[in-house]
PDB file of N, CA and C in Angstrom:
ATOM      1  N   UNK A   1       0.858  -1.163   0.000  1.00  0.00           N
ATOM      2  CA  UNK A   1       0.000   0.000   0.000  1.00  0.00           C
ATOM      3  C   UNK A   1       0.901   1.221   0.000  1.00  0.00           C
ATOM      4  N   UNK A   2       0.837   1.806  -0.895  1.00  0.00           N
ATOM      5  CA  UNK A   2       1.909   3.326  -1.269  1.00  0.00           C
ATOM      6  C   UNK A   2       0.817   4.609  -0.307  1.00  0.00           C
ATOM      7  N   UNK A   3       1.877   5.108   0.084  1.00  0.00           N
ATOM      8  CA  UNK A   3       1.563   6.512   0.838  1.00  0.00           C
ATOM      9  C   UNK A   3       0.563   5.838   2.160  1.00  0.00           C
ATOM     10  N   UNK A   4       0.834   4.796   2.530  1.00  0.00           N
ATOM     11  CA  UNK A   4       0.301   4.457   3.575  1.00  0.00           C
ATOM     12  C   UNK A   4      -0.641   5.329   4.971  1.00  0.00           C
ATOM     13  N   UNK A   5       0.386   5.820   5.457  1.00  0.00           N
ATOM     14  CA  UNK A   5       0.070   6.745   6.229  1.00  0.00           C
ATOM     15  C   UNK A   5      -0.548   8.024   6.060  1.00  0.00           C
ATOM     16  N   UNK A   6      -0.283   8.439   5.073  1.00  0.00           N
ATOM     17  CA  UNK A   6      -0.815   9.926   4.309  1.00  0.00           C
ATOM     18  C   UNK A   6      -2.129   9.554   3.932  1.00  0.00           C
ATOM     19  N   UNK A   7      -2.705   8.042   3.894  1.00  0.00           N
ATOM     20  CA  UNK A   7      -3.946   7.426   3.315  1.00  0.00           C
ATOM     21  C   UNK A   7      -4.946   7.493   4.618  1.00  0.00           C
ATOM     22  N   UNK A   8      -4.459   6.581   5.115  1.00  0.00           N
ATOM     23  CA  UNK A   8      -4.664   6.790   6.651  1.00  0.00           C
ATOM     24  C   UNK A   8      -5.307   8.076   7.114  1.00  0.00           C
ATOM     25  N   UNK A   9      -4.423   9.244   7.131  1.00  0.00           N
ATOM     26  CA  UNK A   9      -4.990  10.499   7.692  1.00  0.00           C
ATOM     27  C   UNK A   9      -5.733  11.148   7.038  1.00  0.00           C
ATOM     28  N   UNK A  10      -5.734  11.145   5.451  1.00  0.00           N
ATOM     29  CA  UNK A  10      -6.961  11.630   4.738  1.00  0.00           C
ATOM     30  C   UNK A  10      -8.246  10.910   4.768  1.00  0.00           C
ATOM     31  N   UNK A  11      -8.161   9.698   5.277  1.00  0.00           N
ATOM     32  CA  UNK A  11      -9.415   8.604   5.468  1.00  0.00           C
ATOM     33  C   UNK A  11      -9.760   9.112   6.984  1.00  0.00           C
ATOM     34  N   UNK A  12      -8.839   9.450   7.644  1.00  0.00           N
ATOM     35  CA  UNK A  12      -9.490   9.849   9.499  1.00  0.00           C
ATOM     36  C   UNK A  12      -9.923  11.392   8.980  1.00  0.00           C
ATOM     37  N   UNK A  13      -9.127  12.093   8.589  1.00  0.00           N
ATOM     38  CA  UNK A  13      -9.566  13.561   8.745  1.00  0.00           C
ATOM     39  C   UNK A  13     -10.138  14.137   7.092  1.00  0.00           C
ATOM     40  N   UNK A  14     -11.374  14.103   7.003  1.00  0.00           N
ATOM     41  CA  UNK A  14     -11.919  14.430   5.373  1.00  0.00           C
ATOM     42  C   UNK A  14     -11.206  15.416   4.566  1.00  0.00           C
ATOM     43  N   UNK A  15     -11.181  16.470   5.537  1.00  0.00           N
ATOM     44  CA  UNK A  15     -10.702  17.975   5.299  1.00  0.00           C
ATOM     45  C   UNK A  15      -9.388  17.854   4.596  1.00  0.00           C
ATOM     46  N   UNK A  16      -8.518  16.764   4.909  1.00  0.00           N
ATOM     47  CA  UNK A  16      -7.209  16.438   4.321  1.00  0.00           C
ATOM     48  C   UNK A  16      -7.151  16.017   2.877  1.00  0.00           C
ATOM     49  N   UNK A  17      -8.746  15.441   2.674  1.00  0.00           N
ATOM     50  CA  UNK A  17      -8.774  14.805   1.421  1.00  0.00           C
ATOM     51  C   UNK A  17      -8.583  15.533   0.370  1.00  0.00           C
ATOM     52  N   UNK A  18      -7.465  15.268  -0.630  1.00  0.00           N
ATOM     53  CA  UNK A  18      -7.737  16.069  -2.085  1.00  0.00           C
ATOM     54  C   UNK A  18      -6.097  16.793  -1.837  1.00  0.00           C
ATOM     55  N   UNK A  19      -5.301  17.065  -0.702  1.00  0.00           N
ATOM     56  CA  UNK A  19      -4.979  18.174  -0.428  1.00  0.00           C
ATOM     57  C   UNK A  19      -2.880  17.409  -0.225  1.00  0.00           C
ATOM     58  N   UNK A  20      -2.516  18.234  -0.814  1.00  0.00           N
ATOM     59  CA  UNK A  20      -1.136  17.684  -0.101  1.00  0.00           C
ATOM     60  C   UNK A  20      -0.835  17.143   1.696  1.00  0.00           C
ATOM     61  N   UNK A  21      -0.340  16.253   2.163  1.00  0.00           N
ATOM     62  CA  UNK A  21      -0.159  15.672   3.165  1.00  0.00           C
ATOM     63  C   UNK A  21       1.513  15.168   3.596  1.00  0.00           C
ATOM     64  N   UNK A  22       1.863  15.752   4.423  1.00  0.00           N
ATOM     65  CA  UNK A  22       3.098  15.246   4.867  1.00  0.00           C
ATOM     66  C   UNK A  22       3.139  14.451   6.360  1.00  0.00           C
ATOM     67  N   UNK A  23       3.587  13.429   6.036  1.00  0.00           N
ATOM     68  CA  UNK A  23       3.236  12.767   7.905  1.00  0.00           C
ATOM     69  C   UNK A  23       4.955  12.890   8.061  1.00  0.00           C
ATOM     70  N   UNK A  24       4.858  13.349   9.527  1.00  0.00           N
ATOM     71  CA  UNK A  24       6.605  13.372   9.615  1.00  0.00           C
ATOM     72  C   UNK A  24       6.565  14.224  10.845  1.00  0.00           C
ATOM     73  N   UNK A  25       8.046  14.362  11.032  1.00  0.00           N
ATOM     74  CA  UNK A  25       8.354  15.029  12.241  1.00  0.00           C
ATOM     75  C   UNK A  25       8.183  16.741  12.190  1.00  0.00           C
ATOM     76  N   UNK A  26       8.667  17.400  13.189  1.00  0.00           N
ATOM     77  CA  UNK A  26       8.206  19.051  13.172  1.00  0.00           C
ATOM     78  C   UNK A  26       9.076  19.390  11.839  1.00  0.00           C
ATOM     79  N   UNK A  27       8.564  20.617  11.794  1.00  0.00           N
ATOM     80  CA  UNK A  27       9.513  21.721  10.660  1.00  0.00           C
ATOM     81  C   UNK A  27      10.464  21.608  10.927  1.00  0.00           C
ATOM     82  N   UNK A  28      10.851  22.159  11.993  1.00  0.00           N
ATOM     83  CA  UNK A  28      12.233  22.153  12.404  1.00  0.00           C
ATOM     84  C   UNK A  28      13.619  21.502  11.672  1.00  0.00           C
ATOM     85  N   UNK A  29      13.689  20.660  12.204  1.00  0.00           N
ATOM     86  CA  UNK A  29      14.309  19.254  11.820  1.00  0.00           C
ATOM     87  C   UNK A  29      13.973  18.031  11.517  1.00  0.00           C
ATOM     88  N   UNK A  30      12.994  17.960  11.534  1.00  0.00           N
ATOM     89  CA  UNK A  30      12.033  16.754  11.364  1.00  0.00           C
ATOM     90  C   UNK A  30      12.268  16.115   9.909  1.00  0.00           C
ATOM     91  N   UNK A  31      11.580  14.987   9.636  1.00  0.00           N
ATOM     92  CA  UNK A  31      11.981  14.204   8.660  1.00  0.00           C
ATOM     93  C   UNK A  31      10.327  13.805   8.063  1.00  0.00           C
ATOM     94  N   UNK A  32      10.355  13.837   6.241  1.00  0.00           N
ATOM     95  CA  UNK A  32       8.756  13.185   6.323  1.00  0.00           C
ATOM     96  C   UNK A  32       9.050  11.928   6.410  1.00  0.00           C
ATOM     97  N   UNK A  33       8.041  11.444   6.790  1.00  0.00           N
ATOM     98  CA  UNK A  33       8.120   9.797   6.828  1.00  0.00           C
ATOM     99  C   UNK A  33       6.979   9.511   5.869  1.00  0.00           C
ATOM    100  N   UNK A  34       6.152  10.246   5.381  1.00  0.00           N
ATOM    101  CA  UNK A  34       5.488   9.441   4.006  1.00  0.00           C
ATOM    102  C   UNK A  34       4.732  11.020   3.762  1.00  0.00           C
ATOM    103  N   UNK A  35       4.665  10.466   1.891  1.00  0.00           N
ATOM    104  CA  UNK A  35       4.060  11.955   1.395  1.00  0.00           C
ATOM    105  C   UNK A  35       2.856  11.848   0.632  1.00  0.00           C
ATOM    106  N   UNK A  36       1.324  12.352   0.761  1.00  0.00           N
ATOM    107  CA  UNK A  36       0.495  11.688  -0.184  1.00  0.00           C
ATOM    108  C   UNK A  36       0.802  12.173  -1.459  1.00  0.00           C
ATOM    109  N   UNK A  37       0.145  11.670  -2.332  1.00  0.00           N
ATOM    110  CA  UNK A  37      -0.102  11.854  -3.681  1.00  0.00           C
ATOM    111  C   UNK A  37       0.343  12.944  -3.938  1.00  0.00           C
ATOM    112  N   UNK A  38      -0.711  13.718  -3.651  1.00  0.00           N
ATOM    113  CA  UNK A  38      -0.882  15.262  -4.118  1.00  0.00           C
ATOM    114  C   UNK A  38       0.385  16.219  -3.985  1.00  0.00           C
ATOM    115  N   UNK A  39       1.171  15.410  -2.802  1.00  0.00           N
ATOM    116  CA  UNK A  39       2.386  16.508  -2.148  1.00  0.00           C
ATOM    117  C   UNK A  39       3.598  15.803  -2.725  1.00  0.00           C
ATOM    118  N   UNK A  40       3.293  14.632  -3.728  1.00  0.00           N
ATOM    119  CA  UNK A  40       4.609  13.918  -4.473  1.00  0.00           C
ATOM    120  C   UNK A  40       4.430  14.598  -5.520  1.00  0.00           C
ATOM    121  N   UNK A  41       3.467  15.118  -5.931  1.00  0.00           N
ATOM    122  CA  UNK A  41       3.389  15.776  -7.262  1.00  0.00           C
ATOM    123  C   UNK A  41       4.307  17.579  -7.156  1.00  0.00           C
ATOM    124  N   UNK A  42       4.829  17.430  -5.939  1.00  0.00           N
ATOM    125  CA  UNK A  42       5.721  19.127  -5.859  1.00  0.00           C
ATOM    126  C   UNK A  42       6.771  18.702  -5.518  1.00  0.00           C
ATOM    127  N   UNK A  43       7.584  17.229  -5.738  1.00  0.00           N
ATOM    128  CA  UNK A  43       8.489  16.291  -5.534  1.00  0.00           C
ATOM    129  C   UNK A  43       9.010  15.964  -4.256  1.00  0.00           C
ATOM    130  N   UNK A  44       8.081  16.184  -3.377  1.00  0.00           N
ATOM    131  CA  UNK A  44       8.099  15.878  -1.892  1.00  0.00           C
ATOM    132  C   UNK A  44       8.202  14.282  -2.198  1.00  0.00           C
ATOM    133  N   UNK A  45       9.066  13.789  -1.278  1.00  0.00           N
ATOM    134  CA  UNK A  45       9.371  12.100  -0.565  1.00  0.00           C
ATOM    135  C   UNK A  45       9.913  11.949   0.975  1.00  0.00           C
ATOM    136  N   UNK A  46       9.399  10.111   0.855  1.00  0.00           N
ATOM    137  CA  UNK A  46      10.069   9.799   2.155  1.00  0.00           C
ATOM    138  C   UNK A  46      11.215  10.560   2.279  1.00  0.00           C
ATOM    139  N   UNK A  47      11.789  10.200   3.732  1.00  0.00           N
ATOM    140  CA  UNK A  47      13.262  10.279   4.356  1.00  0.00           C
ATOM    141  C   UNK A  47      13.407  12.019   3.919  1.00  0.00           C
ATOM    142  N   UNK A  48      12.425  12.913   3.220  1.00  0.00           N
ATOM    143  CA  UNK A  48      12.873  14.320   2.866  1.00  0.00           C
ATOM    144  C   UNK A  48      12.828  14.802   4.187  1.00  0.00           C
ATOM    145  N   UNK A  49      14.007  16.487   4.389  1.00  0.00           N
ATOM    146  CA  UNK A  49      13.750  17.318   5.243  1.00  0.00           C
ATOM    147  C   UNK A  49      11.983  17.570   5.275  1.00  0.00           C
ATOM    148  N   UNK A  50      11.918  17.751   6.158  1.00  0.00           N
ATOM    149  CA  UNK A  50      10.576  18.632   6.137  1.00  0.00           C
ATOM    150  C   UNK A  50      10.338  19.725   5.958  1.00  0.00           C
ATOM    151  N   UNK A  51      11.483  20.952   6.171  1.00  0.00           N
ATOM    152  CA  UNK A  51      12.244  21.941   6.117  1.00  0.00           C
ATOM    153  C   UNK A  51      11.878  22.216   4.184  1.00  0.00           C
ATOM    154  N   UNK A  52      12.608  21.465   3.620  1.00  0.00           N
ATOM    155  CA  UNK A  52      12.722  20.810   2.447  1.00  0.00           C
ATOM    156  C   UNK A  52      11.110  20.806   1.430  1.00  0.00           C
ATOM    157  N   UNK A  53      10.803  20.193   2.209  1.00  0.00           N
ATOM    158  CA  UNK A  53       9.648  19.371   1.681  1.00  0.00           C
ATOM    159  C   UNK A  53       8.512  20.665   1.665  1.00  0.00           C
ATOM    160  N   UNK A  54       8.795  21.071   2.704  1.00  0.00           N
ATOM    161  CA  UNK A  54       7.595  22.952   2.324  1.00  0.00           C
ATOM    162  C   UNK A  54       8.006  23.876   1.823  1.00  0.00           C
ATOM    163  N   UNK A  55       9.565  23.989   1.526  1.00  0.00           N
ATOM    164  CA  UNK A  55       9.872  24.377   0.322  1.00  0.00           C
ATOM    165  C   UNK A  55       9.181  24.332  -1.024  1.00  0.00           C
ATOM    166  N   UNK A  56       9.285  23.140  -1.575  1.00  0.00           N
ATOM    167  CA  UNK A  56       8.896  22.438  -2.613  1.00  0.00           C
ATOM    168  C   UNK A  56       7.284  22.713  -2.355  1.00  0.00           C
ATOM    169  N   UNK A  57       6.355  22.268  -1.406  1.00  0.00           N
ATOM    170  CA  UNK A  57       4.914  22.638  -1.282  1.00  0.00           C
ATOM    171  C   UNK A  57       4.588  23.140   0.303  1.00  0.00           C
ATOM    172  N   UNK A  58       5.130  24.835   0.066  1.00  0.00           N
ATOM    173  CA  UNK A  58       4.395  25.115   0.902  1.00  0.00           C
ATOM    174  C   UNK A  58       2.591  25.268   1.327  1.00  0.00           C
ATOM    175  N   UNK A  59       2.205  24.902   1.141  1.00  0.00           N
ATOM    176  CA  UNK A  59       0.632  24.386   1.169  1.00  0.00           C
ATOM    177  C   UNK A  59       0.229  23.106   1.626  1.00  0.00           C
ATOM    178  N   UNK A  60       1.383  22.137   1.967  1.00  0.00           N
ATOM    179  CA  UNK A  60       1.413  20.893   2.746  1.00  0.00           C
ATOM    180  C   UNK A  60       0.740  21.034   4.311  1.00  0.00           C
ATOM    181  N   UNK A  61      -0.104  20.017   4.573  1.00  0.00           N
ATOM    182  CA  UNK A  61      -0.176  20.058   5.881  1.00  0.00           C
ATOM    183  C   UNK A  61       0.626  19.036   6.329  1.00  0.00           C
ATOM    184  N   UNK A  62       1.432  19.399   7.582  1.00  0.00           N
ATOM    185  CA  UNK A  62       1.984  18.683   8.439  1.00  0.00           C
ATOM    186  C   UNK A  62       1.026  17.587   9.218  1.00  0.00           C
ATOM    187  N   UNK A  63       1.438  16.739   9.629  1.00  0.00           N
ATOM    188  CA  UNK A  63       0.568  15.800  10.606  1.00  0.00           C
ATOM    189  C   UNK A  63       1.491  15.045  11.630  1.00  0.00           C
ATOM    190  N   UNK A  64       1.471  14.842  12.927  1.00  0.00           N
ATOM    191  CA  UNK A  64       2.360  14.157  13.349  1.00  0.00           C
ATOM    192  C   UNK A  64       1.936  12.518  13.031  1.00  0.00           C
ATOM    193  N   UNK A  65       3.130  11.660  13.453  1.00  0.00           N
ATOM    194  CA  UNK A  65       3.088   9.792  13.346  1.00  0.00           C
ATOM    195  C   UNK A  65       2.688   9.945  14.508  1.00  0.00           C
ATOM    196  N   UNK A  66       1.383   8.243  14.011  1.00  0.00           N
ATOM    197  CA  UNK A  66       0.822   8.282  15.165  1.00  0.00           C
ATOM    198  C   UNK A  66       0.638   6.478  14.629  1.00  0.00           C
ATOM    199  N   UNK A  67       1.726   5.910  14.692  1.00  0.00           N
ATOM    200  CA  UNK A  67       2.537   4.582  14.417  1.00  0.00           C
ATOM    201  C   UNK A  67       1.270   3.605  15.190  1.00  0.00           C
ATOM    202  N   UNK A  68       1.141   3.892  16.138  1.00  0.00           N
ATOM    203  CA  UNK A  68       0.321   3.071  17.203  1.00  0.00           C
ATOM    204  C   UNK A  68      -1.234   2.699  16.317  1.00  0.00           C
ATOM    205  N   UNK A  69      -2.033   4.181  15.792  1.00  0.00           N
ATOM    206  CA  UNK A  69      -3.083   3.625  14.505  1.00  0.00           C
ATOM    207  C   UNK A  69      -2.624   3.337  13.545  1.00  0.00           C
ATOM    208  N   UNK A  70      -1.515   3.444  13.113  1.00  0.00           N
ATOM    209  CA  UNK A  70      -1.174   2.679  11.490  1.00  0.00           C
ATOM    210  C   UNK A  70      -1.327   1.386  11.820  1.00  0.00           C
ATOM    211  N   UNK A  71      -1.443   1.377  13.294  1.00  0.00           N
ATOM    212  CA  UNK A  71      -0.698  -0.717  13.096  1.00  0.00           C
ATOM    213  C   UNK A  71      -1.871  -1.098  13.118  1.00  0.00           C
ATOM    214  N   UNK A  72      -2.837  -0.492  14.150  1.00  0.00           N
ATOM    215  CA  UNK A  72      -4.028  -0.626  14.089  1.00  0.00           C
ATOM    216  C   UNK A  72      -5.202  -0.994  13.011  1.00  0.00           C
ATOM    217  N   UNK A  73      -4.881  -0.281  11.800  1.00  0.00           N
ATOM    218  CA  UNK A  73      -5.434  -0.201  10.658  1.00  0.00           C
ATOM    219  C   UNK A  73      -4.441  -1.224   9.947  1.00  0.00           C
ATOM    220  N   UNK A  74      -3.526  -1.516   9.834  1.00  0.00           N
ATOM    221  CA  UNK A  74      -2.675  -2.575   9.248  1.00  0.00           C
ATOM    222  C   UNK A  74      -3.460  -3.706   9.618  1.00  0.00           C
ATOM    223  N   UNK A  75      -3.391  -3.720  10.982  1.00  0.00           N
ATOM    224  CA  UNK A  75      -4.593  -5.268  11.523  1.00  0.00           C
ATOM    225  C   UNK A  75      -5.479  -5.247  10.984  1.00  0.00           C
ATOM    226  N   UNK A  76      -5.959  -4.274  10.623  1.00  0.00           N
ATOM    227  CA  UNK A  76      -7.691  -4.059   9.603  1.00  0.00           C
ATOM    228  C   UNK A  76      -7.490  -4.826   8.278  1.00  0.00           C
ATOM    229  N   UNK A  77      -6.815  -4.310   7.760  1.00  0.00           N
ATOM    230  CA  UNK A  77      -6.715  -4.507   6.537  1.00  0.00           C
ATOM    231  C   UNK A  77      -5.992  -5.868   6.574  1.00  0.00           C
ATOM    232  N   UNK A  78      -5.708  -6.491   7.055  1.00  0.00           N
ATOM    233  CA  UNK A  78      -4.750  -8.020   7.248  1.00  0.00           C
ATOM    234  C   UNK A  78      -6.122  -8.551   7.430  1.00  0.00           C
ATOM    235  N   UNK A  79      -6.916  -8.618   8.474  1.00  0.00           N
ATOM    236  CA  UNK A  79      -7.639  -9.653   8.948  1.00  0.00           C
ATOM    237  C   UNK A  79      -8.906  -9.297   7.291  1.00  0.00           C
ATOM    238  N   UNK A  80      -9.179  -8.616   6.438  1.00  0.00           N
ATOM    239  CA  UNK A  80     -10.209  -8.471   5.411  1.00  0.00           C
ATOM    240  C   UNK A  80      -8.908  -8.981   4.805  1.00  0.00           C
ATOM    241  N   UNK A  81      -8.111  -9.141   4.592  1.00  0.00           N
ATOM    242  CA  UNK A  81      -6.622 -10.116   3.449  1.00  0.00           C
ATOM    243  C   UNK A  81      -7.222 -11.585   3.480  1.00  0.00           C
ATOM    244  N   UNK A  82      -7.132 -11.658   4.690  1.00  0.00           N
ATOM    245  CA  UNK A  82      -7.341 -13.634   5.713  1.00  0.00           C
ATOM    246  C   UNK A  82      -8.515 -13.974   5.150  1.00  0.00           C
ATOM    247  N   UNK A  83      -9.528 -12.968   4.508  1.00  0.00           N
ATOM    248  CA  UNK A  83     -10.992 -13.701   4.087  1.00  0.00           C
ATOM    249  C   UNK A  83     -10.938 -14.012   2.951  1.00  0.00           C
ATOM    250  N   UNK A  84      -9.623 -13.846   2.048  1.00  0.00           N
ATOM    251  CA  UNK A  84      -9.516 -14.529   1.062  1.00  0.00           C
ATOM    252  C   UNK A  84      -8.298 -15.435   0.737  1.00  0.00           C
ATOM    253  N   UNK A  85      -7.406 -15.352   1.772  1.00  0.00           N
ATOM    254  CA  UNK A  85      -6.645 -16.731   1.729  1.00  0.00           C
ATOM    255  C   UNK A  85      -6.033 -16.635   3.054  1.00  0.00           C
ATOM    256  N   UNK A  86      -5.508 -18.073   3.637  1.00  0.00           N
ATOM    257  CA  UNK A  86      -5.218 -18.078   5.267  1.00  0.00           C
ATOM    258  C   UNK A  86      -3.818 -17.772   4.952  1.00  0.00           C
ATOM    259  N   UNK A  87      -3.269 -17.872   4.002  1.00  0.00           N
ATOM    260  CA  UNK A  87      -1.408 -17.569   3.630  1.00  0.00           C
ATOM    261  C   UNK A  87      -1.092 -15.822   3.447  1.00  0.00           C
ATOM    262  N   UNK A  88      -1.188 -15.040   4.522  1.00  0.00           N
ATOM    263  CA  UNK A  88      -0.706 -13.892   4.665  1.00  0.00           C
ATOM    264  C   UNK A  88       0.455 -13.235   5.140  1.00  0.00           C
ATOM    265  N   UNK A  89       1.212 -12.845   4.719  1.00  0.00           N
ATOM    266  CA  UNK A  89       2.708 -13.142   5.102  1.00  0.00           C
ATOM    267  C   UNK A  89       3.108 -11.800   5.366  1.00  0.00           C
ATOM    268  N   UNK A  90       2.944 -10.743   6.498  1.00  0.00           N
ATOM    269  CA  UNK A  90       3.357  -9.178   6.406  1.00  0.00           C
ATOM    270  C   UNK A  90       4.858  -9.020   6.391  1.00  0.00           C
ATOM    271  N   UNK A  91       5.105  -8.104   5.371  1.00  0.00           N
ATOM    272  CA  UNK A  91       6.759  -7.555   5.785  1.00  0.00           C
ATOM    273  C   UNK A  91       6.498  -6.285   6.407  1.00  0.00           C
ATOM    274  N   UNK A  92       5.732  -5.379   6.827  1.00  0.00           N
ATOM    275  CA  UNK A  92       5.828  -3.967   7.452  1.00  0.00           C
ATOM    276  C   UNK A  92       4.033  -3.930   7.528  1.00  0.00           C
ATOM    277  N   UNK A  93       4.153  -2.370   8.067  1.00  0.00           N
ATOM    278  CA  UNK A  93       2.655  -2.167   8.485  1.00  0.00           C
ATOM    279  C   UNK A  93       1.807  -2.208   7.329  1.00  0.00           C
ATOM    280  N   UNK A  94       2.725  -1.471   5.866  1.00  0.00           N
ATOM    281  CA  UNK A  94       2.012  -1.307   4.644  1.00  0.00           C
ATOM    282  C   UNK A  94       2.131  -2.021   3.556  1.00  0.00           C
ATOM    283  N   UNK A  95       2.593  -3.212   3.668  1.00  0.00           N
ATOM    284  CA  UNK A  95       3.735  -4.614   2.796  1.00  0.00           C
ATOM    285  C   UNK A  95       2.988  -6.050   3.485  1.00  0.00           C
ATOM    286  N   UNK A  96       2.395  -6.742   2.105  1.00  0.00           N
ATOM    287  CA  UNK A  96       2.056  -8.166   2.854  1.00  0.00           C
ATOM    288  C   UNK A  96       2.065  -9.164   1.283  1.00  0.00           C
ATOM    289  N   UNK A  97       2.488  -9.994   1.120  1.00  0.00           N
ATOM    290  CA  UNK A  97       2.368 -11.245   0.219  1.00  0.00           C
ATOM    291  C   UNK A  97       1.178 -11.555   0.905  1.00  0.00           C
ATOM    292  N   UNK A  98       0.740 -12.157   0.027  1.00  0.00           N
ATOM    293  CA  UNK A  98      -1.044 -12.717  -0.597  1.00  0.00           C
ATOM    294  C   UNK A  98      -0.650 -14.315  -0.902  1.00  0.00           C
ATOM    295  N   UNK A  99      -0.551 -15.686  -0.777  1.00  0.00           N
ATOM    296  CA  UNK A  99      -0.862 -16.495  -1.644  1.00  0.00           C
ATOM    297  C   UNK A  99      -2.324 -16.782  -1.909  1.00  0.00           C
ATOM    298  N   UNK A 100      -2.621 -17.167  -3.181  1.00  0.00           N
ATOM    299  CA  UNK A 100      -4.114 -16.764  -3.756  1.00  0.00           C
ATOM    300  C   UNK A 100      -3.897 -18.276  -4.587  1.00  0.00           C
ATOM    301  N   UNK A 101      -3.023 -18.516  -4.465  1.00  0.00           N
ATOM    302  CA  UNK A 101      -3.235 -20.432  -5.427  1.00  0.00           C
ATOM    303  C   UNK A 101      -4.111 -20.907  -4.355  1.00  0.00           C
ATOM    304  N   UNK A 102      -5.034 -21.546  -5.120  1.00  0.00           N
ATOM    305  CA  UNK A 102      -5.967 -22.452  -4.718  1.00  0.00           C
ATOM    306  C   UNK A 102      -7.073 -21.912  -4.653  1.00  0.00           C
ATOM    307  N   UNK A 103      -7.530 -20.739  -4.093  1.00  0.00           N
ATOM    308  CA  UNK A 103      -8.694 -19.536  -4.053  1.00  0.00           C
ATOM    309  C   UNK A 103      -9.755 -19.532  -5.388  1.00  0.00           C
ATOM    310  N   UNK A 104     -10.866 -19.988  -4.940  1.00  0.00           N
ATOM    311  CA  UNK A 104     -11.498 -19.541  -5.644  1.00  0.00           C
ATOM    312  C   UNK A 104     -11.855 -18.283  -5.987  1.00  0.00           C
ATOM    313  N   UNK A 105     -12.012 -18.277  -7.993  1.00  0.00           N
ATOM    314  CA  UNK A 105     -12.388 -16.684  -8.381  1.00  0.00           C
ATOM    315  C   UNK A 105     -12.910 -15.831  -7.440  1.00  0.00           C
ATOM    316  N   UNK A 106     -12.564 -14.716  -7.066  1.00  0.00           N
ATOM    317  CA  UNK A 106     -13.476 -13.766  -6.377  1.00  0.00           C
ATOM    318  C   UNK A 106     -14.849 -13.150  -7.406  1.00  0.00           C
TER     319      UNK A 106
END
């Protein structure tokens, strides 16, 4: 799942929807840790300053990590995975192999 977190907060907060999104640490020094859509399109990315990153789109809203509901919602989305095959294999909160041999057509 790309822009994971930036998905996340436009799905909790509406107002976000449509709109550039930076999840990451303060201005300051802070780091983004994921950029939605809208705010990759002013070449904002992971691991960017944040500093940086409102450079490029100042019109970004900041959001702090809030790691504890990503995982939360990771479990969401895993256990609706499991209703179509019991072989779910996660590498991270936003990363999971699927085996789907044997599954009937959806």
């Amino acid at each position: 799942m790309d822009a994971f977190y930036a998905s996340v907060e436009q799905r909790d907060c509406p107002e976000l929807r449509g709109k550039p999104v930076l999840v990451g640490g303060a201005t300051g020094r802070g780091v983004v840790t994921t950029a939605s859509y809208e705010a990759r399109r002013f070449g904002v990315h992971s691991a960017m300053p944040t500093a940086q990153a409102l450079r490029l789109c100042p019109q970004a809203m900041v959001v702090p990590t809030r790691m504890a509901h990503y995982a939360d919602v990771s479990r969401e989305i895993r256990r609706i995975l499991h209703r179509y095959t019991p072989v779910v294999e996660p590498l991270s909160l936003d990363e999971a192999f699927l085996d789907v041999r044997g599954c009937q057509p959806l």
